[in-house]
N, C-alpha and C. Protein backbone atom coordinates (compact mmCIF):
# COMPACT_ATOMS: atom_id res chain seq x y z
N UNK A 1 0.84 -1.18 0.00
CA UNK A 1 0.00 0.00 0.00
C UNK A 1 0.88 1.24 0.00
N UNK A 2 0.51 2.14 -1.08
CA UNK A 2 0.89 3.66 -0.62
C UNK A 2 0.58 4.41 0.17
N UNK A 3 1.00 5.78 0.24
CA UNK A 3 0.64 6.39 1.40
C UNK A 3 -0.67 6.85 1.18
N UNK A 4 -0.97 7.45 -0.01
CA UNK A 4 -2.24 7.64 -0.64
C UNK A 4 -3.42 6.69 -0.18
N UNK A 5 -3.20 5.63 -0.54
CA UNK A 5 -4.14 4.48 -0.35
C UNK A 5 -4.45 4.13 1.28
N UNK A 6 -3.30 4.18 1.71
CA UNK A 6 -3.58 4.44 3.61
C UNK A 6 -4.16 5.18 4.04
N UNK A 7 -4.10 6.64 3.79
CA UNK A 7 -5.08 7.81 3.90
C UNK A 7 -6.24 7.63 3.50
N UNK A 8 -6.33 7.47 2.58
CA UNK A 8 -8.01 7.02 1.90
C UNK A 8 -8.82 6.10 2.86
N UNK A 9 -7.67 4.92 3.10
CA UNK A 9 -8.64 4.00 3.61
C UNK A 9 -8.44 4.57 5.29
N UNK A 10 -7.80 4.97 5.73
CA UNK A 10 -7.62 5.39 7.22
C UNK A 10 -9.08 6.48 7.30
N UNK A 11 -9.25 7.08 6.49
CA UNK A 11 -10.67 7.73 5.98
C UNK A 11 -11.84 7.03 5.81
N UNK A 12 -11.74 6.08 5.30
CA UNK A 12 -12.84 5.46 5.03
C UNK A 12 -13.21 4.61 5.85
N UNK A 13 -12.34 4.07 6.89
CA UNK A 13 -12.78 3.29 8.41
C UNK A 13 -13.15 3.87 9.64
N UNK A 14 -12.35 5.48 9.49
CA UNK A 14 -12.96 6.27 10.52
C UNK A 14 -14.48 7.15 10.13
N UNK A 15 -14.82 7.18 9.10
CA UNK A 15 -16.06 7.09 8.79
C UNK A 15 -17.18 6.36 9.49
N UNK A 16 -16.72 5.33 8.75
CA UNK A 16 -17.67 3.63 9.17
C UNK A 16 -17.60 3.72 10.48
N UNK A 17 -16.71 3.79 11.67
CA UNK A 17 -16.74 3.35 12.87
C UNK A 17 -17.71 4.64 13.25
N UNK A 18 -17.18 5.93 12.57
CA UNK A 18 -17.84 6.88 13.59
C UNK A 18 -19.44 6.52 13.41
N UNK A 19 -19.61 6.30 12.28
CA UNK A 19 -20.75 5.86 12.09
C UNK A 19 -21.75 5.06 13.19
N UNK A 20 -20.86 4.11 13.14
CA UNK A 20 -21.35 3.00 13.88
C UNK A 20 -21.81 3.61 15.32
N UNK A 21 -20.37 4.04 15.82
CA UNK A 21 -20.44 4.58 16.92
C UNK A 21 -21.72 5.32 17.40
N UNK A 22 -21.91 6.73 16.60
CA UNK A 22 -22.74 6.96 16.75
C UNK A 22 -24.43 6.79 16.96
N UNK A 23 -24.73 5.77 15.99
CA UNK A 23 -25.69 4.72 16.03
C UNK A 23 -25.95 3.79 16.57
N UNK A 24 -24.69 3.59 17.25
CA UNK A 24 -24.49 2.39 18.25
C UNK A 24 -23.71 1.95 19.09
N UNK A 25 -23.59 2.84 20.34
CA UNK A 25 -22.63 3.46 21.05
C UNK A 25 -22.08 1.94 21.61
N UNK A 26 -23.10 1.14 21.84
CA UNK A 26 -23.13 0.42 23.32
C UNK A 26 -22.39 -1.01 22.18
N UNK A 27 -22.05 -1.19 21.08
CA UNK A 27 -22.00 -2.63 19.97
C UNK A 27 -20.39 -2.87 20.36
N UNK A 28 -20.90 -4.55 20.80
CA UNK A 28 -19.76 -5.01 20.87
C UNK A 28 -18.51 -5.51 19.50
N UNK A 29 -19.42 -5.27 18.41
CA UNK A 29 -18.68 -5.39 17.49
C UNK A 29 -17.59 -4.21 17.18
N UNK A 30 -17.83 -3.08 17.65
CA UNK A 30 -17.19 -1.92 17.87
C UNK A 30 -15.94 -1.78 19.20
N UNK A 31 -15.96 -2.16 20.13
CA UNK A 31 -15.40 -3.23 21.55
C UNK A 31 -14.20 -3.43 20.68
N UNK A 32 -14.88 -4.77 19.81
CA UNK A 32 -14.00 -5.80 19.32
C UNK A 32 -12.97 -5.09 17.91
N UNK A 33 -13.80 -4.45 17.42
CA UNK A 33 -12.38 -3.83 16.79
C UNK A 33 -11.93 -3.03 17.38
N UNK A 34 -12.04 -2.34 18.26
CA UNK A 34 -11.12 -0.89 18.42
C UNK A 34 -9.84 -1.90 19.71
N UNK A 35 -10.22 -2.95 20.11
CA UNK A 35 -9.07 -3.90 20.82
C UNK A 35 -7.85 -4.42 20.02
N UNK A 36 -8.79 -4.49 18.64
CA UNK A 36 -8.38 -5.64 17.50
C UNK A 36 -7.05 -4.45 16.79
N UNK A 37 -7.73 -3.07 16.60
CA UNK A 37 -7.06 -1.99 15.91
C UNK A 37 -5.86 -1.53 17.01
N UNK A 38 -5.99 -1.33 18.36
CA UNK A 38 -5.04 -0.80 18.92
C UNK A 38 -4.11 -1.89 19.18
N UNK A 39 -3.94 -3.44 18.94
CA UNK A 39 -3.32 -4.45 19.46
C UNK A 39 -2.32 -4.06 17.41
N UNK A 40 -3.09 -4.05 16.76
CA UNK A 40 -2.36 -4.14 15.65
C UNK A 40 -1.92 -2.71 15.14
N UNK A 41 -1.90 -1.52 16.12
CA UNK A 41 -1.47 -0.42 16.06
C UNK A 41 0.32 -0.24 16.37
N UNK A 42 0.09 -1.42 17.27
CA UNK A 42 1.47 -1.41 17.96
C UNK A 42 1.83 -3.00 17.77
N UNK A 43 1.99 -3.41 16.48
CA UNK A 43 2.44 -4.22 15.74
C UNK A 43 2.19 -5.72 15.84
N UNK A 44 1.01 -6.01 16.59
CA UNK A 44 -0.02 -7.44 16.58
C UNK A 44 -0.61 -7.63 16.03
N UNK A 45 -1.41 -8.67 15.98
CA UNK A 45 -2.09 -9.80 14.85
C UNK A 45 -3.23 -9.42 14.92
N UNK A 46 -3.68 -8.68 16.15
CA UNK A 46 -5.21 -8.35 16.59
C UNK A 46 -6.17 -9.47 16.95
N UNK A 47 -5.14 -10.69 17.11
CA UNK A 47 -6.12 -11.96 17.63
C UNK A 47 -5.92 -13.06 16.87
N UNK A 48 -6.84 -14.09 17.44
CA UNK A 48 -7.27 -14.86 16.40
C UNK A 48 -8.61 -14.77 16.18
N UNK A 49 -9.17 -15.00 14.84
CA UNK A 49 -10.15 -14.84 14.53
C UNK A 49 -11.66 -16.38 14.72
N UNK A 50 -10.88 -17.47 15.04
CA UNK A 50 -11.63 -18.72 15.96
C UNK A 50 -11.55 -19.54 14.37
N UNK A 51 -10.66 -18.93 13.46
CA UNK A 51 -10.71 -20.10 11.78
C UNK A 51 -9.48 -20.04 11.21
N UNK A 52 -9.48 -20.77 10.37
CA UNK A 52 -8.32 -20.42 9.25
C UNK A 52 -9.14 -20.78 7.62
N UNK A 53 -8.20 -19.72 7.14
CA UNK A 53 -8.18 -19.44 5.59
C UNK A 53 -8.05 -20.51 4.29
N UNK A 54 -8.03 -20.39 3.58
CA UNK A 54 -7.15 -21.12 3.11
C UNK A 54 -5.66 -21.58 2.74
N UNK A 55 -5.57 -19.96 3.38
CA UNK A 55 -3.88 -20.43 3.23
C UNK A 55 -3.18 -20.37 4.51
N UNK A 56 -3.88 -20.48 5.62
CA UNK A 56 -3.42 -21.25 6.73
C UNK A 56 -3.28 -19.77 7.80
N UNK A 57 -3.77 -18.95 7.50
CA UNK A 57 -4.18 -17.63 7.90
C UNK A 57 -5.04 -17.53 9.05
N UNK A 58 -5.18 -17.32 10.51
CA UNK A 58 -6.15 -17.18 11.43
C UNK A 58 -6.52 -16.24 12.49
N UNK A 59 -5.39 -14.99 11.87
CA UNK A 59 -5.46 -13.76 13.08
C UNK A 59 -6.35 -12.23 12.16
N UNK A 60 -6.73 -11.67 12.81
CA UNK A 60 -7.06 -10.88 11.86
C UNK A 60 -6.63 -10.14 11.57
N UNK A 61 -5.24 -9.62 11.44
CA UNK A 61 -4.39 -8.72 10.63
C UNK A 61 -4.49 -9.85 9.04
N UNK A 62 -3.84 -11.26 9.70
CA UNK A 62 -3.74 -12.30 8.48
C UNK A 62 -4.39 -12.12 7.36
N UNK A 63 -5.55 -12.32 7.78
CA UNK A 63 -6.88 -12.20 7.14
C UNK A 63 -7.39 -11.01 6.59
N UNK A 64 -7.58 -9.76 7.13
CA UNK A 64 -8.24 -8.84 6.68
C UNK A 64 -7.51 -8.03 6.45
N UNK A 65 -5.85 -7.79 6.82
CA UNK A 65 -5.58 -6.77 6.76
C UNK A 65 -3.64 -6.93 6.41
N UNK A 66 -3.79 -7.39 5.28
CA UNK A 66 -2.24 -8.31 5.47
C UNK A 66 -1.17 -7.51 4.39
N UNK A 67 -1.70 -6.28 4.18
CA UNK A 67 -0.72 -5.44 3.66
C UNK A 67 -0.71 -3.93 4.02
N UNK A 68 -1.65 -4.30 5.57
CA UNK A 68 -1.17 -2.97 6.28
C UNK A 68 -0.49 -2.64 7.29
N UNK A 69 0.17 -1.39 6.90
CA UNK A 69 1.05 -1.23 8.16
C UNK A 69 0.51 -0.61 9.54
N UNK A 70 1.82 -0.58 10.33
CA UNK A 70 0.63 -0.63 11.90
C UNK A 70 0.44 1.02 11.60
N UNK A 71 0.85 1.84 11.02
CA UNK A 71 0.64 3.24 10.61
C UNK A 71 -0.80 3.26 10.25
N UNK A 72 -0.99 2.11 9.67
CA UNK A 72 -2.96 2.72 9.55
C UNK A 72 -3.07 2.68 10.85
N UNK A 73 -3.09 1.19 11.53
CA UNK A 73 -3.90 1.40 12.19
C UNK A 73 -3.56 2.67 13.68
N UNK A 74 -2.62 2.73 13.80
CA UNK A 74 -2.18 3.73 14.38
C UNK A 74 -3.22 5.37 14.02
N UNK A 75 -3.28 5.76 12.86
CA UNK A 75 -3.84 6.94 12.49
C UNK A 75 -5.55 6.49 12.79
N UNK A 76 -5.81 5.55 12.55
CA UNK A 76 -7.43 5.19 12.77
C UNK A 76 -7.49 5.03 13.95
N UNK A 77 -7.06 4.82 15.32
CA UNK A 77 -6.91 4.50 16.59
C UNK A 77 -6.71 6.10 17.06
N UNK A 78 -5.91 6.99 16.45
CA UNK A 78 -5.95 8.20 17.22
C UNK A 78 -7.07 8.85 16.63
N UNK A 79 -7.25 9.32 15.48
CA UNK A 79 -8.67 9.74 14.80
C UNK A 79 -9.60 9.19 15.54
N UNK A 80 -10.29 7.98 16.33
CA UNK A 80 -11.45 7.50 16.46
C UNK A 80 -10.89 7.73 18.01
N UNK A 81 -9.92 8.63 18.67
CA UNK A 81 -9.58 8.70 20.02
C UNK A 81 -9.76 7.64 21.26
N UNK A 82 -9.02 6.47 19.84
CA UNK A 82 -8.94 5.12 21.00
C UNK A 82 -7.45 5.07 21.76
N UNK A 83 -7.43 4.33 22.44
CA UNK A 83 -6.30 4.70 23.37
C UNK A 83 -5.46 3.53 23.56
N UNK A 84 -4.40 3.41 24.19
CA UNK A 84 -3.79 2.24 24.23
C UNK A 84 -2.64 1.97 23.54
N UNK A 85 -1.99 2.95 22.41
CA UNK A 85 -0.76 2.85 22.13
C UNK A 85 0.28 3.38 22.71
């Protein structure tokens, strides 16, 4: 990924969450990423996800997010004023 493309998408997730957020303060699916984003802010897997892939893949950086650097998630973790790095 470029830097371009990080920005964009660092944009386009703090969107969605604020979104969420807003609509749905109390969602544990929201919990679960912003644990998932600050663990892989500061250079973790963000878990396991309870499967594997097909290519033997089971954390969710692996999986969803396997050509980003912890710089996204870093910029989406301070933008959405989550804490923990």
């Amino acid at each position: 990924m470029n830097d371009i493309d990080i920005m964009k998408e660092v944009g386009e997730r703090v969107a969605h969450y604020s979104k969420l957020r807003a609509t749905n303060a109390g969602s544990t699916l929201l919990a679960e990423v912003k644990l998932q984003y600050v663990d892989m802010a500061n250079g973790g897997d963000g878990g396991d996800l309870g499967f594997t892939d097909e290519n033997g893949n089971s954390t969710c950086r692996s999986i969803n997010y396997p050509r980003h650097p912890d710089l996204f998630f870093k910029n989406v973790c301070h933008l959405m004023g989550w804490t923990g790095l």
